[in-house]
PDB file of N, CA and C in Angstrom:
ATOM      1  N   UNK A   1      -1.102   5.719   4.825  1.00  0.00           N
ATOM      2  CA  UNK A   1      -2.442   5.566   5.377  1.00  0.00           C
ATOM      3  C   UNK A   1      -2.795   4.091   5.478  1.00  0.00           C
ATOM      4  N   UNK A   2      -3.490   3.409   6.410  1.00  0.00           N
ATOM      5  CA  UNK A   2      -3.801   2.445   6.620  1.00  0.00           C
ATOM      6  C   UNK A   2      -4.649   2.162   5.532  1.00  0.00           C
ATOM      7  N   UNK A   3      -5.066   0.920   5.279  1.00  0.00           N
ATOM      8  CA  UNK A   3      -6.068   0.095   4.349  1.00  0.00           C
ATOM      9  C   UNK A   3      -7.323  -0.733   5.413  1.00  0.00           C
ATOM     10  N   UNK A   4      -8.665  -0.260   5.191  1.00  0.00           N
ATOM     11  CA  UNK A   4      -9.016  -1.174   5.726  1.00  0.00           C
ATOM     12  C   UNK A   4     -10.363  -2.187   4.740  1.00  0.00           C
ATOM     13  N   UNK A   5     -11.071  -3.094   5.462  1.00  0.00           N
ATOM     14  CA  UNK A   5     -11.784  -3.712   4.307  1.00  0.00           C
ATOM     15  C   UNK A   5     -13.548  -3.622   4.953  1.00  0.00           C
ATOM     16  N   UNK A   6     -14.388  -3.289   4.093  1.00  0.00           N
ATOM     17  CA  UNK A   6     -15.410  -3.400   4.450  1.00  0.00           C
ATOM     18  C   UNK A   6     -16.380  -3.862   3.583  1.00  0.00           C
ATOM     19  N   UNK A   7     -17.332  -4.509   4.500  1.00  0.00           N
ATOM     20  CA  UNK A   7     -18.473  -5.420   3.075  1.00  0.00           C
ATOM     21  C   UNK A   7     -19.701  -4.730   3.453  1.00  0.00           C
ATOM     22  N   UNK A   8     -20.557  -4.089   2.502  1.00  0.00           N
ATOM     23  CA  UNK A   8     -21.672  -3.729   2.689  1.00  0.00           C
ATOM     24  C   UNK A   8     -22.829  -4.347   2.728  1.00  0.00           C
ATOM     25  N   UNK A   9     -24.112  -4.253   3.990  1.00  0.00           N
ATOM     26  CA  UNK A   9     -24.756  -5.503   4.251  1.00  0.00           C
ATOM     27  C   UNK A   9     -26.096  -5.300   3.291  1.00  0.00           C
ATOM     28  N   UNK A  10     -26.129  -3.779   1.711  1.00  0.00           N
ATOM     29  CA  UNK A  10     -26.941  -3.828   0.777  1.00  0.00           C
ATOM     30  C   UNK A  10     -26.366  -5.009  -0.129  1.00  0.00           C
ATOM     31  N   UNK A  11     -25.955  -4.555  -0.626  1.00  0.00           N
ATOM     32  CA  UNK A  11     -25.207  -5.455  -2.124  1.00  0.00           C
ATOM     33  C   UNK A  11     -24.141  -6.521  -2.119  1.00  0.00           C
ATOM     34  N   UNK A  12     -23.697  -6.730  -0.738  1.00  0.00           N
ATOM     35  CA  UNK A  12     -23.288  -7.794   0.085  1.00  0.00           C
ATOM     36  C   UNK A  12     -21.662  -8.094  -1.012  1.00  0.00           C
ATOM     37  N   UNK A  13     -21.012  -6.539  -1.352  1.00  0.00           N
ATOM     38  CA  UNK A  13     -19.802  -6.899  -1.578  1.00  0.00           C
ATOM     39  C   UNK A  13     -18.908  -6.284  -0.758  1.00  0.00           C
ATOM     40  N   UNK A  14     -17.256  -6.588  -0.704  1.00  0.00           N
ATOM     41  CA  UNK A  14     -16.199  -6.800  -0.045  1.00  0.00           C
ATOM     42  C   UNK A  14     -15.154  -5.505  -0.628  1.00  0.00           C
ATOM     43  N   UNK A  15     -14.694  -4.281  -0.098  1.00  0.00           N
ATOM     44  CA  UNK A  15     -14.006  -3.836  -0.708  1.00  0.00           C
ATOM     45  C   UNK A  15     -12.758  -3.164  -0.007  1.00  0.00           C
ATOM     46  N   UNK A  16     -11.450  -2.377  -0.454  1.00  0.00           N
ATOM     47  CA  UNK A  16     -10.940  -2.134   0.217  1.00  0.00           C
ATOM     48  C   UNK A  16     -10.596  -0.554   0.107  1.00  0.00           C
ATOM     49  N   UNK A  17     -10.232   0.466   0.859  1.00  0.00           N
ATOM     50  CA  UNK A  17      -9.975   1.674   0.944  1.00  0.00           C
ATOM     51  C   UNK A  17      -8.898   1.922   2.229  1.00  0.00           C
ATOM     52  N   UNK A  18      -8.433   3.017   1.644  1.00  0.00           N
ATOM     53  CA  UNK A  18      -7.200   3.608   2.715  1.00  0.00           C
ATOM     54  C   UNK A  18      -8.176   4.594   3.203  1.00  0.00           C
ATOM     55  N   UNK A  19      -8.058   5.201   4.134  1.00  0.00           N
ATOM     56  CA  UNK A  19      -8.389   6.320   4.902  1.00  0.00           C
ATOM     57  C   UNK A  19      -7.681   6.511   6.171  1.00  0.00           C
ATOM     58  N   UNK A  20      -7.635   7.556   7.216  1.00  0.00           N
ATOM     59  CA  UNK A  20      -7.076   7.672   8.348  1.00  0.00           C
ATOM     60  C   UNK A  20      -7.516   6.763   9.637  1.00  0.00           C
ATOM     61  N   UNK A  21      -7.185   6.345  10.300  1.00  0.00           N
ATOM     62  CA  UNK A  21      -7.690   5.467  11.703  1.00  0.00           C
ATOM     63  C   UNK A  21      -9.065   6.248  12.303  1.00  0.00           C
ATOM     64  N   UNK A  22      -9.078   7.343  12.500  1.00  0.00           N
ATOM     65  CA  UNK A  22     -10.225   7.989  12.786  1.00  0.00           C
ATOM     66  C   UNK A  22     -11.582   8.356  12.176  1.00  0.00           C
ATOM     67  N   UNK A  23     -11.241   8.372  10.622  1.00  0.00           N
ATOM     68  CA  UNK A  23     -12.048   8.320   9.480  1.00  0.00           C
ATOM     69  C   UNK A  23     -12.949   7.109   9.578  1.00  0.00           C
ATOM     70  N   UNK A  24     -13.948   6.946   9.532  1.00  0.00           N
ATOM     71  CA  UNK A  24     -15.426   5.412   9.440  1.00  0.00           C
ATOM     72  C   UNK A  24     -15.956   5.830   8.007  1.00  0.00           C
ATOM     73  N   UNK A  25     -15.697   4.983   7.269  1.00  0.00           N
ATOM     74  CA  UNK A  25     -16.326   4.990   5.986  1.00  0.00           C
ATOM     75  C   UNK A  25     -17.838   4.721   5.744  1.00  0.00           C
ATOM     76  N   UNK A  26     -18.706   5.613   5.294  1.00  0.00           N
ATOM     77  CA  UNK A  26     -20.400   5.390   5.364  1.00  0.00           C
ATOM     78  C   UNK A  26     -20.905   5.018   4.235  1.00  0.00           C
ATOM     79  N   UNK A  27     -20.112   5.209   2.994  1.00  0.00           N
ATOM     80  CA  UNK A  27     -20.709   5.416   2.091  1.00  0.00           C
ATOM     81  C   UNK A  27     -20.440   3.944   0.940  1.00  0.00           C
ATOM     82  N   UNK A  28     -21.281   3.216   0.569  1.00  0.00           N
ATOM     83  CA  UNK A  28     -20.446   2.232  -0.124  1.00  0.00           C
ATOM     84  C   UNK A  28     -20.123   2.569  -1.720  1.00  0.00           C
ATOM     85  N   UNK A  29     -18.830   2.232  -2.096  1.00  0.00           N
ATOM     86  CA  UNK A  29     -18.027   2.672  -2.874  1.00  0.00           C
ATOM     87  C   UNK A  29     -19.149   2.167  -4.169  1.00  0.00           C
ATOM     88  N   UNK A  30     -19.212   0.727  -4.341  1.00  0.00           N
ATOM     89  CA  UNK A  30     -20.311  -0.585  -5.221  1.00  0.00           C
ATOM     90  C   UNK A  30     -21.595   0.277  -5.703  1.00  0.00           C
ATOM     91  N   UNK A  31     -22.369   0.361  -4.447  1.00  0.00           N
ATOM     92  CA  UNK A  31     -23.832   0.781  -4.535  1.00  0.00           C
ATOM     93  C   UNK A  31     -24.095   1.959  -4.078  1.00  0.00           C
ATOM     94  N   UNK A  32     -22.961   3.029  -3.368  1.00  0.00           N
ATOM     95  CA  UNK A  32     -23.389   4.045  -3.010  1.00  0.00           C
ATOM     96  C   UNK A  32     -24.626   3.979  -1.913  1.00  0.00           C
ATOM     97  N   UNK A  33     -24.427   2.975  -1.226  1.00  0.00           N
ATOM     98  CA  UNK A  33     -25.584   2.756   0.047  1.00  0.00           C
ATOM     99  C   UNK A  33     -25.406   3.269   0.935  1.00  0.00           C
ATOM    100  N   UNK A  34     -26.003   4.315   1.849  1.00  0.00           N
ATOM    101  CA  UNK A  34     -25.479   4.684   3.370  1.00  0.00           C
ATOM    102  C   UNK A  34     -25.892   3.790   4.466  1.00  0.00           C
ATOM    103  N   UNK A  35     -24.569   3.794   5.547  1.00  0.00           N
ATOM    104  CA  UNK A  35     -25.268   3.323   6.549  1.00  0.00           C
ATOM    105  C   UNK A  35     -25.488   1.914   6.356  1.00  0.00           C
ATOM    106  N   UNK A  36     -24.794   1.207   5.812  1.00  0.00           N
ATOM    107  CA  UNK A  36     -25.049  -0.348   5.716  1.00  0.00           C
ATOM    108  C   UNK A  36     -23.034  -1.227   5.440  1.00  0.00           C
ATOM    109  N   UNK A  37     -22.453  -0.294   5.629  1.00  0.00           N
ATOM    110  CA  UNK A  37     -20.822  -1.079   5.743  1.00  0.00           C
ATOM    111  C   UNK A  37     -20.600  -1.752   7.418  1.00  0.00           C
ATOM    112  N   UNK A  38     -19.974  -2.766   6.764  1.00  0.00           N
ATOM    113  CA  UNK A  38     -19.412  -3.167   8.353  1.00  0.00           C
ATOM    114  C   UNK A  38     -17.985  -3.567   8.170  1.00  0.00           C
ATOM    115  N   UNK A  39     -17.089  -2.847   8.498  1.00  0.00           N
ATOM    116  CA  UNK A  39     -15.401  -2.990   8.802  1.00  0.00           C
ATOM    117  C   UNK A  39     -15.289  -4.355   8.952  1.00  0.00           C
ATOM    118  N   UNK A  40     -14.475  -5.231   8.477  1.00  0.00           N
ATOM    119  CA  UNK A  40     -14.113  -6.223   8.223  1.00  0.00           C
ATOM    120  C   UNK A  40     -12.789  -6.907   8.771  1.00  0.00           C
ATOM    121  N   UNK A  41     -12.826  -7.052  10.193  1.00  0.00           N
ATOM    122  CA  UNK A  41     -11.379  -7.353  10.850  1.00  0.00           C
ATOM    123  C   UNK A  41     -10.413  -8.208   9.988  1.00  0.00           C
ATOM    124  N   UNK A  42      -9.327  -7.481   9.759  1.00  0.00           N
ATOM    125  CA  UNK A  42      -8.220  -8.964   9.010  1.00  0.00           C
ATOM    126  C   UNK A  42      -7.119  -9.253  10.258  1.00  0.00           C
ATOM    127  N   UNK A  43      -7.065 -10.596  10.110  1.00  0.00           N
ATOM    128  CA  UNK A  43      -6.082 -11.114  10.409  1.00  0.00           C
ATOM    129  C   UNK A  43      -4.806 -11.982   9.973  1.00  0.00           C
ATOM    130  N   UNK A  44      -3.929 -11.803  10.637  1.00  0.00           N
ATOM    131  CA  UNK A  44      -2.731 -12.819   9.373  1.00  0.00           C
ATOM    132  C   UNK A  44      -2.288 -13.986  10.729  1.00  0.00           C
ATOM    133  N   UNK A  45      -3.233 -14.833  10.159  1.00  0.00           N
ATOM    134  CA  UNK A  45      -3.032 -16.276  10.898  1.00  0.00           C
ATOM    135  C   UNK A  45      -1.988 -16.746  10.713  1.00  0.00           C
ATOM    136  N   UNK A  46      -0.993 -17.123  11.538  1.00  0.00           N
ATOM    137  CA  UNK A  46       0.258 -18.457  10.745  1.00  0.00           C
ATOM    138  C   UNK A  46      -0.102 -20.041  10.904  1.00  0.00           C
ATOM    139  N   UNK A  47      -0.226 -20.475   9.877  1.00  0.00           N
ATOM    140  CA  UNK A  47      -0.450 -22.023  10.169  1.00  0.00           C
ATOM    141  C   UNK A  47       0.609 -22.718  10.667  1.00  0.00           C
ATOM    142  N   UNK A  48       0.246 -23.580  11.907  1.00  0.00           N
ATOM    143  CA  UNK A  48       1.759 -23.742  12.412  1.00  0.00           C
ATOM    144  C   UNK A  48       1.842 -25.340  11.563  1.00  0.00           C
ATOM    145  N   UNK A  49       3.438 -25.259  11.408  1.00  0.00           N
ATOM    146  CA  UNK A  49       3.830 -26.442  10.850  1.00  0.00           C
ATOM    147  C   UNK A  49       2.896 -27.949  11.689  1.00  0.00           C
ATOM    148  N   UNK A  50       2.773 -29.153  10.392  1.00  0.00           N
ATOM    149  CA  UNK A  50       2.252 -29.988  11.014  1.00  0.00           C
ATOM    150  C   UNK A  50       3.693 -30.858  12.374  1.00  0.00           C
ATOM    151  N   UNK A  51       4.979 -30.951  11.327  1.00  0.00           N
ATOM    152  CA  UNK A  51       5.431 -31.632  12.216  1.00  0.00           C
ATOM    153  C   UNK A  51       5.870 -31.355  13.282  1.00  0.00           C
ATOM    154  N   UNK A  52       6.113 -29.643  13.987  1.00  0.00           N
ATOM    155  CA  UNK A  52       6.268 -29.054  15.008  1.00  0.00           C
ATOM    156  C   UNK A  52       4.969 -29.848  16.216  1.00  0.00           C
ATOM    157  N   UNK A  53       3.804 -29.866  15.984  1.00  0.00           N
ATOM    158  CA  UNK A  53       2.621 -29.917  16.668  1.00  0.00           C
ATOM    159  C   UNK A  53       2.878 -30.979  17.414  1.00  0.00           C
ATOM    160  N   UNK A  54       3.163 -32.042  16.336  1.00  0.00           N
ATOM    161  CA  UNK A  54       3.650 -33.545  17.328  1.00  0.00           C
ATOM    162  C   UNK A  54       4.056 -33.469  18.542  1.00  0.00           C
ATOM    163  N   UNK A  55       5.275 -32.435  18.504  1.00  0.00           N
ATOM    164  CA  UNK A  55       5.739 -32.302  19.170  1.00  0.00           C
ATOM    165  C   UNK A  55       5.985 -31.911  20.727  1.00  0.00           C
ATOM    166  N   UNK A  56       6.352 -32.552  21.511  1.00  0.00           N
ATOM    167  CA  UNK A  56       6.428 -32.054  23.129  1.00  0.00           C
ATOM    168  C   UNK A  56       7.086 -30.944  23.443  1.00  0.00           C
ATOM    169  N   UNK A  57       6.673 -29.885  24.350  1.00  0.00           N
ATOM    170  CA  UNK A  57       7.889 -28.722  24.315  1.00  0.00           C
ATOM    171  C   UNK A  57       8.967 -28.708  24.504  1.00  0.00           C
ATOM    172  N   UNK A  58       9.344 -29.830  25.340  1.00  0.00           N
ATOM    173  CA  UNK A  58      11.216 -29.997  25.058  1.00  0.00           C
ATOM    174  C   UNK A  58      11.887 -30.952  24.128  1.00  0.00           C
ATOM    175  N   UNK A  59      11.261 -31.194  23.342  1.00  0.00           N
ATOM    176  CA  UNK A  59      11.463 -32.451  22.379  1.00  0.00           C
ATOM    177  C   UNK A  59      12.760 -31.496  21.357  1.00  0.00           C
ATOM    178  N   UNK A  60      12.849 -30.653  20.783  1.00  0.00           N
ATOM    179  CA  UNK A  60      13.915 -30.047  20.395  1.00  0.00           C
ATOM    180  C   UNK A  60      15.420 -30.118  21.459  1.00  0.00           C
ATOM    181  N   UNK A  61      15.025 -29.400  22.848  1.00  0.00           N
ATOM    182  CA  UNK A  61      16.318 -29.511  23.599  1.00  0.00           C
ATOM    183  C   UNK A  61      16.644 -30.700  24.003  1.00  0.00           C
ATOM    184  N   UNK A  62      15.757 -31.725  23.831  1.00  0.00           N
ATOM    185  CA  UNK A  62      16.124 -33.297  24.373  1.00  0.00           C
ATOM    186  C   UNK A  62      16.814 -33.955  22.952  1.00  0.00           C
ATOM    187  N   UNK A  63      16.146 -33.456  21.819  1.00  0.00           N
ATOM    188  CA  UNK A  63      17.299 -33.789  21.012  1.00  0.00           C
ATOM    189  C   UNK A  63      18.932 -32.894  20.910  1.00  0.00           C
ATOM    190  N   UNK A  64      18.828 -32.176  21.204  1.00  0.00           N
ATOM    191  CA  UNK A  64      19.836 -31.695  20.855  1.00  0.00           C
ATOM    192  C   UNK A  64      21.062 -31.767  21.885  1.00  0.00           C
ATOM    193  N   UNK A  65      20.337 -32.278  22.960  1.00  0.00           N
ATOM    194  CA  UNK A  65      21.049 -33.208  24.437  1.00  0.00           C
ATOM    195  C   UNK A  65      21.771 -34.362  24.063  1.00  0.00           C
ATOM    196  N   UNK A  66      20.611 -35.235  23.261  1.00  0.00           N
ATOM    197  CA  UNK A  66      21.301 -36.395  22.754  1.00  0.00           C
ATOM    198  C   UNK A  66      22.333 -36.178  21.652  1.00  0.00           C
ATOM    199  N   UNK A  67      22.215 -35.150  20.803  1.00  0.00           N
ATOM    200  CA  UNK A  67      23.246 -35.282  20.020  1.00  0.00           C
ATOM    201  C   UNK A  67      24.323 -34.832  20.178  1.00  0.00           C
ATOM    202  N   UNK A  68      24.579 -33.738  21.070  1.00  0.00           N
ATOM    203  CA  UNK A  68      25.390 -33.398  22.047  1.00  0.00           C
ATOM    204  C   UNK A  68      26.433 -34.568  22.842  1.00  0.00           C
ATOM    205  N   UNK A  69      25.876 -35.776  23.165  1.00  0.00           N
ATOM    206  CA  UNK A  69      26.403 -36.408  23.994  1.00  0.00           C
ATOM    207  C   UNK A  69      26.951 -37.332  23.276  1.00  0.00           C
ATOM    208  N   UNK A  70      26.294 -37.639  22.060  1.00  0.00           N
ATOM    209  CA  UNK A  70      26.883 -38.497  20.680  1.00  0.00           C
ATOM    210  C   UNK A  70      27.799 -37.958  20.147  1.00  0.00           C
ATOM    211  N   UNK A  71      28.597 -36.585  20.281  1.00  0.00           N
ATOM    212  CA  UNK A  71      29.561 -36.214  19.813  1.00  0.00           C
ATOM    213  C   UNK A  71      30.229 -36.064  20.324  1.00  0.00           C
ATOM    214  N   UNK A  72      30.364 -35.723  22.145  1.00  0.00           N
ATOM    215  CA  UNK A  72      30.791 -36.024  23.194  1.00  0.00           C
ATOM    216  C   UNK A  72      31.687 -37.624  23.215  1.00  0.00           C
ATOM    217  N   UNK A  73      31.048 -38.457  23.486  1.00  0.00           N
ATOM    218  CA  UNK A  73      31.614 -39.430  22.995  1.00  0.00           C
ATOM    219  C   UNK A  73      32.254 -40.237  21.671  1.00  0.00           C
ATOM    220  N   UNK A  74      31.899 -39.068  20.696  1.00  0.00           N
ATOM    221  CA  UNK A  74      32.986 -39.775  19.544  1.00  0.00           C
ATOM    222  C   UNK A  74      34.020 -39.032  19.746  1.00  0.00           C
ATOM    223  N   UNK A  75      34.118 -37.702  20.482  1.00  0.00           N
ATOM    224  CA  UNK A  75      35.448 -36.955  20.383  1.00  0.00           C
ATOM    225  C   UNK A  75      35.888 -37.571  21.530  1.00  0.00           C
ATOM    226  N   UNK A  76      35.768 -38.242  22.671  1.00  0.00           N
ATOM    227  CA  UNK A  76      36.660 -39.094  23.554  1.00  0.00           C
ATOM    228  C   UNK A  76      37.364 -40.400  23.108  1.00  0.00           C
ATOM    229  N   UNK A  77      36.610 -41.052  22.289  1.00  0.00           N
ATOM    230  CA  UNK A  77      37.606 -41.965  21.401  1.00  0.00           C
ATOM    231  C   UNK A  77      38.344 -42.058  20.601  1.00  0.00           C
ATOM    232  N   UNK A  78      37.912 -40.518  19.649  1.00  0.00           N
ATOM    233  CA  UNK A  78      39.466 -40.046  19.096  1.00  0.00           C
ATOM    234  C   UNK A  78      40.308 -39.703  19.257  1.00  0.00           C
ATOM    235  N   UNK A  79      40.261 -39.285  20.838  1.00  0.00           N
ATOM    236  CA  UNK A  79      41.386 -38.525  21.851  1.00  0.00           C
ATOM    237  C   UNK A  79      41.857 -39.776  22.513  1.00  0.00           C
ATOM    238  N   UNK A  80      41.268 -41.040  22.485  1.00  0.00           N
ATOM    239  CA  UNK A  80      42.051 -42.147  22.850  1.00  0.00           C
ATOM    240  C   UNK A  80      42.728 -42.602  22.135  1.00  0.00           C
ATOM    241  N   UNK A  81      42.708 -42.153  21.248  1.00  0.00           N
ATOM    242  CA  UNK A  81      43.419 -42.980  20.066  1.00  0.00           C
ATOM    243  C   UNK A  81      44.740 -42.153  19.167  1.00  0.00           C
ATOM    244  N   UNK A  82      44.529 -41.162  19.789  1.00  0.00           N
ATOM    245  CA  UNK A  82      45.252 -39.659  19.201  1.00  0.00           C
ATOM    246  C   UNK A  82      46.642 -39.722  19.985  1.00  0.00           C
ATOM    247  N   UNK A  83      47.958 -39.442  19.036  1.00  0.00           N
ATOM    248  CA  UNK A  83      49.374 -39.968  20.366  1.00  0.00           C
ATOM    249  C   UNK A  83      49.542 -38.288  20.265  1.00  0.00           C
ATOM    250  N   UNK A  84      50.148 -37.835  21.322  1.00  0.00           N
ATOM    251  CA  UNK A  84      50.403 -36.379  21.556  1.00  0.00           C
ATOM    252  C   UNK A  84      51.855 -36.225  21.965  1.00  0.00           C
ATOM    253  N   UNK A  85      52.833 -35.299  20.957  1.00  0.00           N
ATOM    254  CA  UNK A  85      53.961 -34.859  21.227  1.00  0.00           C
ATOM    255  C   UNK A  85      54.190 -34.336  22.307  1.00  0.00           C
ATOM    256  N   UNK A  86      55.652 -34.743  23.230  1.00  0.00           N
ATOM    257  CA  UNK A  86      56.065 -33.912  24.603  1.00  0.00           C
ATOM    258  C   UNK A  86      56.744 -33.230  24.146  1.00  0.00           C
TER     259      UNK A  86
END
């Protein structure tokens, strides 16, 4: 069963209960108040990393271009330098 959260706008506390999706809870659990809950949307925010943000949207594939090409060229100078059996 789902969980959902509701704060009642008598006694102005926060609580949580399972019930079915179709089920509306009236009654507050605290004070036994009718008619005064209000469902309490949750959300699960992700904080995005700070040092991602800096960032430009191709700033990952532009590095990984450059390092690409830095290894590119160290493996051509070891192949210059490399003697190969006939």
């Amino acid at each position: 069963m789902p969980r959902y959260t509701y704060r009642c706008e008598n006694c102005k506390e926060v609580f949580e209960i399972n019930h079915g999706m179709f089920f509306e809870q009236e009654v507050c659990v605290k004070c036994s108040a009718n008619d005064c809950l209000v469902k309490v949307p949750v959300f699960n925010i992700k904080k995005q990393d700070e040092t991602h943000s800096e960032k430009r949207v191709g700033a990952v594939v532009d590095e990984f271009i450059q390092d690409a090409k830095q290894d590119l060229k160290k493996q051509r100078k070891e192949l210059k330098t490399e003697i190969f059996d006939k």
